[in-house]
PDB file of N, CA and C in Angstrom:
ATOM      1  N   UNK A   1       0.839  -1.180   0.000  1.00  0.00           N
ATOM      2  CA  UNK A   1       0.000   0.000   0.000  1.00  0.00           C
ATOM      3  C   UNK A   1       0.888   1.249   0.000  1.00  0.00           C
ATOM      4  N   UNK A   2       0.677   2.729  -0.994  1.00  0.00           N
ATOM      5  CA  UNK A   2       1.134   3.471  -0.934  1.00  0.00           C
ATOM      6  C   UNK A   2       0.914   4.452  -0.032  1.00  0.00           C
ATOM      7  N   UNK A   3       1.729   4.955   0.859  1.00  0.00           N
ATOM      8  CA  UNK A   3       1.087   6.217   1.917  1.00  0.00           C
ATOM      9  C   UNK A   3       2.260   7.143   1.238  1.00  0.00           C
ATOM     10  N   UNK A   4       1.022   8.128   1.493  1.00  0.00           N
ATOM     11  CA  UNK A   4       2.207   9.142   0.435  1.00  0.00           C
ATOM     12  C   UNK A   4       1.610  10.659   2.173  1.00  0.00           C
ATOM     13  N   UNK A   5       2.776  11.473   2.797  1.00  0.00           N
ATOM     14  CA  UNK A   5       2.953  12.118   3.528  1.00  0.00           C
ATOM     15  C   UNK A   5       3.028  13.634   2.881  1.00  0.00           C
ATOM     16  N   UNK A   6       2.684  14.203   3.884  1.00  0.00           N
ATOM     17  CA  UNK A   6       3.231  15.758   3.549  1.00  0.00           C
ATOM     18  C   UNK A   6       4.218  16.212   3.702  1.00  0.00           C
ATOM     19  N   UNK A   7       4.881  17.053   2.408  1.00  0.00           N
ATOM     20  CA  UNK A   7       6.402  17.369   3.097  1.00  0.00           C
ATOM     21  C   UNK A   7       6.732  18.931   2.894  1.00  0.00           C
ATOM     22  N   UNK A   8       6.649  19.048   3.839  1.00  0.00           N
ATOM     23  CA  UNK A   8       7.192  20.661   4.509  1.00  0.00           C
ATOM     24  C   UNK A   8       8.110  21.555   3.798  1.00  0.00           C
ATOM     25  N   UNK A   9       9.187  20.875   3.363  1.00  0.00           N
ATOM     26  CA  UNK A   9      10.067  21.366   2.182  1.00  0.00           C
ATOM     27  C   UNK A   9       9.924  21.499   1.134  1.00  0.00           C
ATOM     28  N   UNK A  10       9.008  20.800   0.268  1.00  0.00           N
ATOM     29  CA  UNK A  10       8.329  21.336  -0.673  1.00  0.00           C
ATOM     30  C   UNK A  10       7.477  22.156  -1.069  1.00  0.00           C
ATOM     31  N   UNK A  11       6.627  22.507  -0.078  1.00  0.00           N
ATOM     32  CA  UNK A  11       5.811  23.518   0.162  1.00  0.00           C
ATOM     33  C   UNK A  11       6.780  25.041   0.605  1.00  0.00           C
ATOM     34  N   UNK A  12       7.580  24.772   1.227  1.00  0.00           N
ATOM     35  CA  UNK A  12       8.619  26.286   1.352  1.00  0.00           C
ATOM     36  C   UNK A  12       9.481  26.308  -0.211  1.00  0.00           C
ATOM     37  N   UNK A  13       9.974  25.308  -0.970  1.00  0.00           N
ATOM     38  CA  UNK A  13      10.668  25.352  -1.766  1.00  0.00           C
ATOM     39  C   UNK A  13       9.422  25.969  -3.231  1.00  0.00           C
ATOM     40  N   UNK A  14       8.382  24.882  -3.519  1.00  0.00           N
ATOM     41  CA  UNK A  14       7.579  25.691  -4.151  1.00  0.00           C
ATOM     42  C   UNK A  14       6.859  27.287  -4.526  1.00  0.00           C
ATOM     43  N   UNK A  15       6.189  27.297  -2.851  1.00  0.00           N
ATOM     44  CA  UNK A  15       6.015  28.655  -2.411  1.00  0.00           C
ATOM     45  C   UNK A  15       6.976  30.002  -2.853  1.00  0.00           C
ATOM     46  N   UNK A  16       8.237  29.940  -2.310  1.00  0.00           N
ATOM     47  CA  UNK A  16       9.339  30.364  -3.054  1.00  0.00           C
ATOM     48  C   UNK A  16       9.397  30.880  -4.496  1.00  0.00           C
ATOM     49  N   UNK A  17       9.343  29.739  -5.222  1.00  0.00           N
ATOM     50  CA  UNK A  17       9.648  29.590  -6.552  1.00  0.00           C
ATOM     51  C   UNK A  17       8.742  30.657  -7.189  1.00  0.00           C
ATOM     52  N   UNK A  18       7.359  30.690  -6.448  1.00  0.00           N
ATOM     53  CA  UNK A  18       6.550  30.817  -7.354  1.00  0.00           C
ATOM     54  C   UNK A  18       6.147  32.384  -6.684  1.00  0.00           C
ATOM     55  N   UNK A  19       7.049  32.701  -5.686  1.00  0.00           N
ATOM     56  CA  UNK A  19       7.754  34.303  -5.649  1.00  0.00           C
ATOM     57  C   UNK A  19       6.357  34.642  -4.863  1.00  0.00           C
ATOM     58  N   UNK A  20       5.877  33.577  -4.243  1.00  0.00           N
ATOM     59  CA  UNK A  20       4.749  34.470  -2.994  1.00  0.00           C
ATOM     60  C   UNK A  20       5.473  33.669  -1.442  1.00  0.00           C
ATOM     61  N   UNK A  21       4.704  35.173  -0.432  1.00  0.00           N
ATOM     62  CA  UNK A  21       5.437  34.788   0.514  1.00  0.00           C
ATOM     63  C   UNK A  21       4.416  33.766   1.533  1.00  0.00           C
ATOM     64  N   UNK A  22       4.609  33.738   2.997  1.00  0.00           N
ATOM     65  CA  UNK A  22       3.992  33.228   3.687  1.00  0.00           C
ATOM     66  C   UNK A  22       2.484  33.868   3.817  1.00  0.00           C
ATOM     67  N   UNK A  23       2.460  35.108   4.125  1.00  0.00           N
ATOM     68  CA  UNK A  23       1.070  35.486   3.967  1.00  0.00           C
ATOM     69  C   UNK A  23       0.364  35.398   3.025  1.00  0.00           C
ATOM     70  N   UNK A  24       1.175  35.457   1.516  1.00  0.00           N
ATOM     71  CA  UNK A  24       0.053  35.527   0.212  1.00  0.00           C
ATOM     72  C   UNK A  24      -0.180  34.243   0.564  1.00  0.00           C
ATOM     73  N   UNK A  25       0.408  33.170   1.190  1.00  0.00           N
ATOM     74  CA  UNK A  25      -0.498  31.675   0.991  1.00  0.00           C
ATOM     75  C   UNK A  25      -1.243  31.437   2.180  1.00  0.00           C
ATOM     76  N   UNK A  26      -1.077  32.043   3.340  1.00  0.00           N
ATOM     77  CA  UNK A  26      -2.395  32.256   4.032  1.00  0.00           C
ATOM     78  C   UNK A  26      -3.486  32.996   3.730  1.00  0.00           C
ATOM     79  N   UNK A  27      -3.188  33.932   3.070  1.00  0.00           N
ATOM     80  CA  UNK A  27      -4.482  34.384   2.366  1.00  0.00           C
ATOM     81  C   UNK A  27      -5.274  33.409   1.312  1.00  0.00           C
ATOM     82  N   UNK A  28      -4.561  32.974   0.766  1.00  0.00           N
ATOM     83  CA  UNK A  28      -4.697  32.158  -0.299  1.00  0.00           C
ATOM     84  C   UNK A  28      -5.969  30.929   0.690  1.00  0.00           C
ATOM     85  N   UNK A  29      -5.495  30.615   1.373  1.00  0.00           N
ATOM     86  CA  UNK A  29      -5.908  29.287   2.154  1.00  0.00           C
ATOM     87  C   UNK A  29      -6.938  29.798   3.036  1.00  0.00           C
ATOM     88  N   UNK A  30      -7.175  30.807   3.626  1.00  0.00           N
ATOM     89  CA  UNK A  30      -7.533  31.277   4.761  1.00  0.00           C
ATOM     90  C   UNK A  30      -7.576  30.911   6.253  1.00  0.00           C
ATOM     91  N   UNK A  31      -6.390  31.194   6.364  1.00  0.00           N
ATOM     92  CA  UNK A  31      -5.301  30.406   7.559  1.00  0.00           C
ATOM     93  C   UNK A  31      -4.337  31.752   7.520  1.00  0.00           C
ATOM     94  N   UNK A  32      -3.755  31.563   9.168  1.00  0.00           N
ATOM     95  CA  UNK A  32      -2.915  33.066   9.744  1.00  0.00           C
ATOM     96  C   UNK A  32      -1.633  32.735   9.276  1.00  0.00           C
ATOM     97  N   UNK A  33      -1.019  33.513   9.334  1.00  0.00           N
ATOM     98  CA  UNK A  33       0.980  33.003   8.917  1.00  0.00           C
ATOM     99  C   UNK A  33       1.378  32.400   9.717  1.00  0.00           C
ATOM    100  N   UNK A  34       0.849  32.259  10.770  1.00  0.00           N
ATOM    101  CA  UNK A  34       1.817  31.304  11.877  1.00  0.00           C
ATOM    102  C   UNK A  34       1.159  30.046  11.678  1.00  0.00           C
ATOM    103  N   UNK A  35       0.444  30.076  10.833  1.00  0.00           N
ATOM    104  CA  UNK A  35      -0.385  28.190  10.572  1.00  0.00           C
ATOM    105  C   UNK A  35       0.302  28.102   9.225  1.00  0.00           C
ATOM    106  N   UNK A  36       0.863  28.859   8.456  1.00  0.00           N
ATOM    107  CA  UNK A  36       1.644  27.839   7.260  1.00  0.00           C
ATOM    108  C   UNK A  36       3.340  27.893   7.781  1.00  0.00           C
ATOM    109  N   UNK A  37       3.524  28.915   8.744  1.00  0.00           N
ATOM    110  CA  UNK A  37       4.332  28.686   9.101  1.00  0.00           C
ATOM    111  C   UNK A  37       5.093  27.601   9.913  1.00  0.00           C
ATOM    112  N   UNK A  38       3.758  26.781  10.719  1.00  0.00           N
ATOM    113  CA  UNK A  38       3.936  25.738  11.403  1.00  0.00           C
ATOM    114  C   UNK A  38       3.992  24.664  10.385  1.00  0.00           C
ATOM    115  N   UNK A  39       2.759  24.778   9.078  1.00  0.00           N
ATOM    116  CA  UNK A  39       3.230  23.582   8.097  1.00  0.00           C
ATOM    117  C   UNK A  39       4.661  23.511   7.783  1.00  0.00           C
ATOM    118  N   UNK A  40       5.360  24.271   7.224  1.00  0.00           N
ATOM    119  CA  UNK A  40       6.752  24.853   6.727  1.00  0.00           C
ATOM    120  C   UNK A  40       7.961  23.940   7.581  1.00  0.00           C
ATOM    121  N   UNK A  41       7.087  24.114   9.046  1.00  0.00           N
ATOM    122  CA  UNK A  41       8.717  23.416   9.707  1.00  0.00           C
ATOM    123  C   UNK A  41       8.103  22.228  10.302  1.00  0.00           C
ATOM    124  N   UNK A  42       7.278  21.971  10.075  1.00  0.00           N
ATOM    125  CA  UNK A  42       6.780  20.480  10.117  1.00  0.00           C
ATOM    126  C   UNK A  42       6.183  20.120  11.605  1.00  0.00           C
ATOM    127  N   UNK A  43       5.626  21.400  12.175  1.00  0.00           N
ATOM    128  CA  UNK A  43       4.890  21.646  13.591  1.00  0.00           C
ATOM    129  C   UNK A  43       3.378  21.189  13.486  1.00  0.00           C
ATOM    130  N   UNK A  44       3.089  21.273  11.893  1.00  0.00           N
ATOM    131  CA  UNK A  44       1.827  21.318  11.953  1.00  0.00           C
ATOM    132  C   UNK A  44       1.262  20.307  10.052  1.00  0.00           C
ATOM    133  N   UNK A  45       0.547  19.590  10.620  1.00  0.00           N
ATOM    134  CA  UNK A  45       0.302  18.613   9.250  1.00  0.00           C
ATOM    135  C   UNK A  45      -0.856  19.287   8.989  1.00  0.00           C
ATOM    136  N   UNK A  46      -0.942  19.889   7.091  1.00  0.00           N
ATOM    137  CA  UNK A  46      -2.513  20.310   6.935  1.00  0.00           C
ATOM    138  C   UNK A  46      -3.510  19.135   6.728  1.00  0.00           C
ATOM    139  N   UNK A  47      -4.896  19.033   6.679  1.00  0.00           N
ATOM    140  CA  UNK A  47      -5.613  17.981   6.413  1.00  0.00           C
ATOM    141  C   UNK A  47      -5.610  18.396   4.713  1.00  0.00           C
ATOM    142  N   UNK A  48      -5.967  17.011   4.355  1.00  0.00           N
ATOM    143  CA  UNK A  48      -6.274  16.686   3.348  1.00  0.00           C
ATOM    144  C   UNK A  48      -6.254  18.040   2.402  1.00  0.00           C
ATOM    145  N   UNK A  49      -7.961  18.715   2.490  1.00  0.00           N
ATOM    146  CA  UNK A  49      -8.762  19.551   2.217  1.00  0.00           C
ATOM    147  C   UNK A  49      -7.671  20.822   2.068  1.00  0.00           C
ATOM    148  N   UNK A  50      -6.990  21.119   3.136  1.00  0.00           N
ATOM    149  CA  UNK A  50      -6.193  22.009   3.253  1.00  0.00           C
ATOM    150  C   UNK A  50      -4.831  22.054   1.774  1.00  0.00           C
ATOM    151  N   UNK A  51      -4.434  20.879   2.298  1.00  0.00           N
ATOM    152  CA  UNK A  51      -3.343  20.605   0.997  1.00  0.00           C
ATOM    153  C   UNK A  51      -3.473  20.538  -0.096  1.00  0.00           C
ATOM    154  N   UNK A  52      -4.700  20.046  -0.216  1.00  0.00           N
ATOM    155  CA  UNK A  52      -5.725  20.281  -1.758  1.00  0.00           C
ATOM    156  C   UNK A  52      -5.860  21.907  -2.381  1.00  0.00           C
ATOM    157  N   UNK A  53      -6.131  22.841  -1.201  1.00  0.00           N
ATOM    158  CA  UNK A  53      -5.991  24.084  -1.523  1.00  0.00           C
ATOM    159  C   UNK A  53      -4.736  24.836  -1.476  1.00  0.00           C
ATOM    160  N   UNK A  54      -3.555  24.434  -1.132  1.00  0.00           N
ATOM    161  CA  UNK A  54      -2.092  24.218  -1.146  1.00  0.00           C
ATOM    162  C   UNK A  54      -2.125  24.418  -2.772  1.00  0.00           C
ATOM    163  N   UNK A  55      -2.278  23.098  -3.033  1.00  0.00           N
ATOM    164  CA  UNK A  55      -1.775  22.907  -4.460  1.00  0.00           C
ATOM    165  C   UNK A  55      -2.400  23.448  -5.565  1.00  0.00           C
ATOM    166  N   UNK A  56      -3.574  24.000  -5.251  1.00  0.00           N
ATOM    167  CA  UNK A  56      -4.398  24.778  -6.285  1.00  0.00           C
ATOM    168  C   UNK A  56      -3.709  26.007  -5.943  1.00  0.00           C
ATOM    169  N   UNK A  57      -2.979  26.854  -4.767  1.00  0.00           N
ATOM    170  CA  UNK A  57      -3.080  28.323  -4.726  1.00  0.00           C
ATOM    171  C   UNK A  57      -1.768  28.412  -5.627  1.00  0.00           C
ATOM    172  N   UNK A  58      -0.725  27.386  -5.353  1.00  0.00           N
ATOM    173  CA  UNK A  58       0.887  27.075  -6.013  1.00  0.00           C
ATOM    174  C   UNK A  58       0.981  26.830  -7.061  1.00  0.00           C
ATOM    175  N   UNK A  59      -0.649  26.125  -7.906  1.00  0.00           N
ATOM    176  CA  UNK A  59      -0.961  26.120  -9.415  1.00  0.00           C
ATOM    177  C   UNK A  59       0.026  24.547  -9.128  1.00  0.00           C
ATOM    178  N   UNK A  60       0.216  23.596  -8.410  1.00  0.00           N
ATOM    179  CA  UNK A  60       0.713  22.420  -8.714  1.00  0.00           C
ATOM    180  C   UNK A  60       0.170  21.224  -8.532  1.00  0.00           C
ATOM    181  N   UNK A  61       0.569  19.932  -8.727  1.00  0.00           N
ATOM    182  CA  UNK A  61      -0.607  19.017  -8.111  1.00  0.00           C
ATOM    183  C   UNK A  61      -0.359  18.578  -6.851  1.00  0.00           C
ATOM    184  N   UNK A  62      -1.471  18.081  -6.617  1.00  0.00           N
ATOM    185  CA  UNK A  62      -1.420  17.524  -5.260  1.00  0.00           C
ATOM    186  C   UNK A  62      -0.207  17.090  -4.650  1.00  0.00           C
ATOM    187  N   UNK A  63       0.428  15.790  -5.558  1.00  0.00           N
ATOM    188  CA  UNK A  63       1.120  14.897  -5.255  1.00  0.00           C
ATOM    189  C   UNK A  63       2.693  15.791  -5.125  1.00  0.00           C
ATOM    190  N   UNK A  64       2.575  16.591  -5.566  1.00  0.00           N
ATOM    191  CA  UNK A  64       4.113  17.562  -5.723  1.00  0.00           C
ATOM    192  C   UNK A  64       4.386  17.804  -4.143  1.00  0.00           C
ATOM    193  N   UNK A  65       3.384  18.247  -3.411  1.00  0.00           N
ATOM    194  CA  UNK A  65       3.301  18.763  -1.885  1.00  0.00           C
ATOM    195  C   UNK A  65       3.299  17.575  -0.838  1.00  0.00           C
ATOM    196  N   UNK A  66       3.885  16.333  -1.176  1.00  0.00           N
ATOM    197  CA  UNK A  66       3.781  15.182  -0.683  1.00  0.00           C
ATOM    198  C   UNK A  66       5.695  14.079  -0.786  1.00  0.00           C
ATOM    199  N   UNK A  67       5.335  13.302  -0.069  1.00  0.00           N
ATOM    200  CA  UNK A  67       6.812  12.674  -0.542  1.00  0.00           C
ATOM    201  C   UNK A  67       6.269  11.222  -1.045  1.00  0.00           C
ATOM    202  N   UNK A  68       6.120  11.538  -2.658  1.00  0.00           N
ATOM    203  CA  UNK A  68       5.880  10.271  -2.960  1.00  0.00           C
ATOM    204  C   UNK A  68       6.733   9.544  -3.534  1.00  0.00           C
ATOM    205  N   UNK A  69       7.126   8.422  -3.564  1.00  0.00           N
ATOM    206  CA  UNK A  69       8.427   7.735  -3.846  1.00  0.00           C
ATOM    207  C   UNK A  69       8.644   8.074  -5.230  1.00  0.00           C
ATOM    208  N   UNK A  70       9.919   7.845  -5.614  1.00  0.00           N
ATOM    209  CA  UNK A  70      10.528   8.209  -7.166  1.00  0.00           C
ATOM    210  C   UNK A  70      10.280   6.811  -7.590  1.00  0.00           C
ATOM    211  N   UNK A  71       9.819   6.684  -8.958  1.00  0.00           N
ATOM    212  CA  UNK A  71       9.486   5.062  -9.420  1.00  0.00           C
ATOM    213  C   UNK A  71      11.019   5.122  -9.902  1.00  0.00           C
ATOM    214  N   UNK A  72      11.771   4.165  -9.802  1.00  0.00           N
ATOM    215  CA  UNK A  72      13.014   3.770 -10.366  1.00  0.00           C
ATOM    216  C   UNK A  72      12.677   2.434 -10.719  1.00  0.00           C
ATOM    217  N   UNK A  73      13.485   2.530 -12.103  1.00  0.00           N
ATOM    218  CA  UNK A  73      13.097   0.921 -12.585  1.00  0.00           C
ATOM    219  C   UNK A  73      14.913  -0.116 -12.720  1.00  0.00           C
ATOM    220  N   UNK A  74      14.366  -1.262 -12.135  1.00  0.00           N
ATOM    221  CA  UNK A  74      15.322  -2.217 -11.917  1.00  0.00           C
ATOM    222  C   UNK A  74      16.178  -2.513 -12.857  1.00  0.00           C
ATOM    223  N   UNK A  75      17.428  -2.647 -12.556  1.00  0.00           N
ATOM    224  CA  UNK A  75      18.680  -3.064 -13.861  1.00  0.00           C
ATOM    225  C   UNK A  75      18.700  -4.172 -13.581  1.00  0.00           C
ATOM    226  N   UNK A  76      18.988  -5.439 -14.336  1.00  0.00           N
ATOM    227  CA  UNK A  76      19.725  -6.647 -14.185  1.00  0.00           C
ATOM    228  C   UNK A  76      20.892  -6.766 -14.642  1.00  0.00           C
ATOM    229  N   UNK A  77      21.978  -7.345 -14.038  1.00  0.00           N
ATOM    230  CA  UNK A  77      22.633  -7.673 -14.700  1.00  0.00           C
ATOM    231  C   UNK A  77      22.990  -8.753 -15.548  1.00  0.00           C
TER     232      UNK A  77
END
């Protein structure tokens, strides 16, 4: 079974990128800066619903704001 987590560093690294700060994404979300700030350092896990609106305000998908494994495919020798 896949469990795929939230990861904190992607959401500061994205956020970033995409040249808004902590408040434009609490606004975005409607949540205070010290609640994405707690997502950010990993004080605080958003639900579902929340991360869903994460990835719509960042314009990315869901799964980007998550640590889902890298598929690597097997060599034989």
């Amino acid at each position: 079974m896949l469990t795929l987590a939230f990861d904190p560093d992607a959401l500061r690294r994205i956020r970033q990128e995409r040249g808004m700060t902590q408040r434009d994404l609490a606004e975005a979300l409607g949540v205070t800066v010290p609640t994405v700030c707690r997502y950010e350092t990993h004080v605080s896990t958003p639900s579902m619903d929340v991360l869903d609106l994460m990835a719509q305000a960042l314009g990315v998908d869901f799964f980007d704001l998550t640590n889902r494994p890298v598929s690597r495919e097997l060599v034989s020798a």
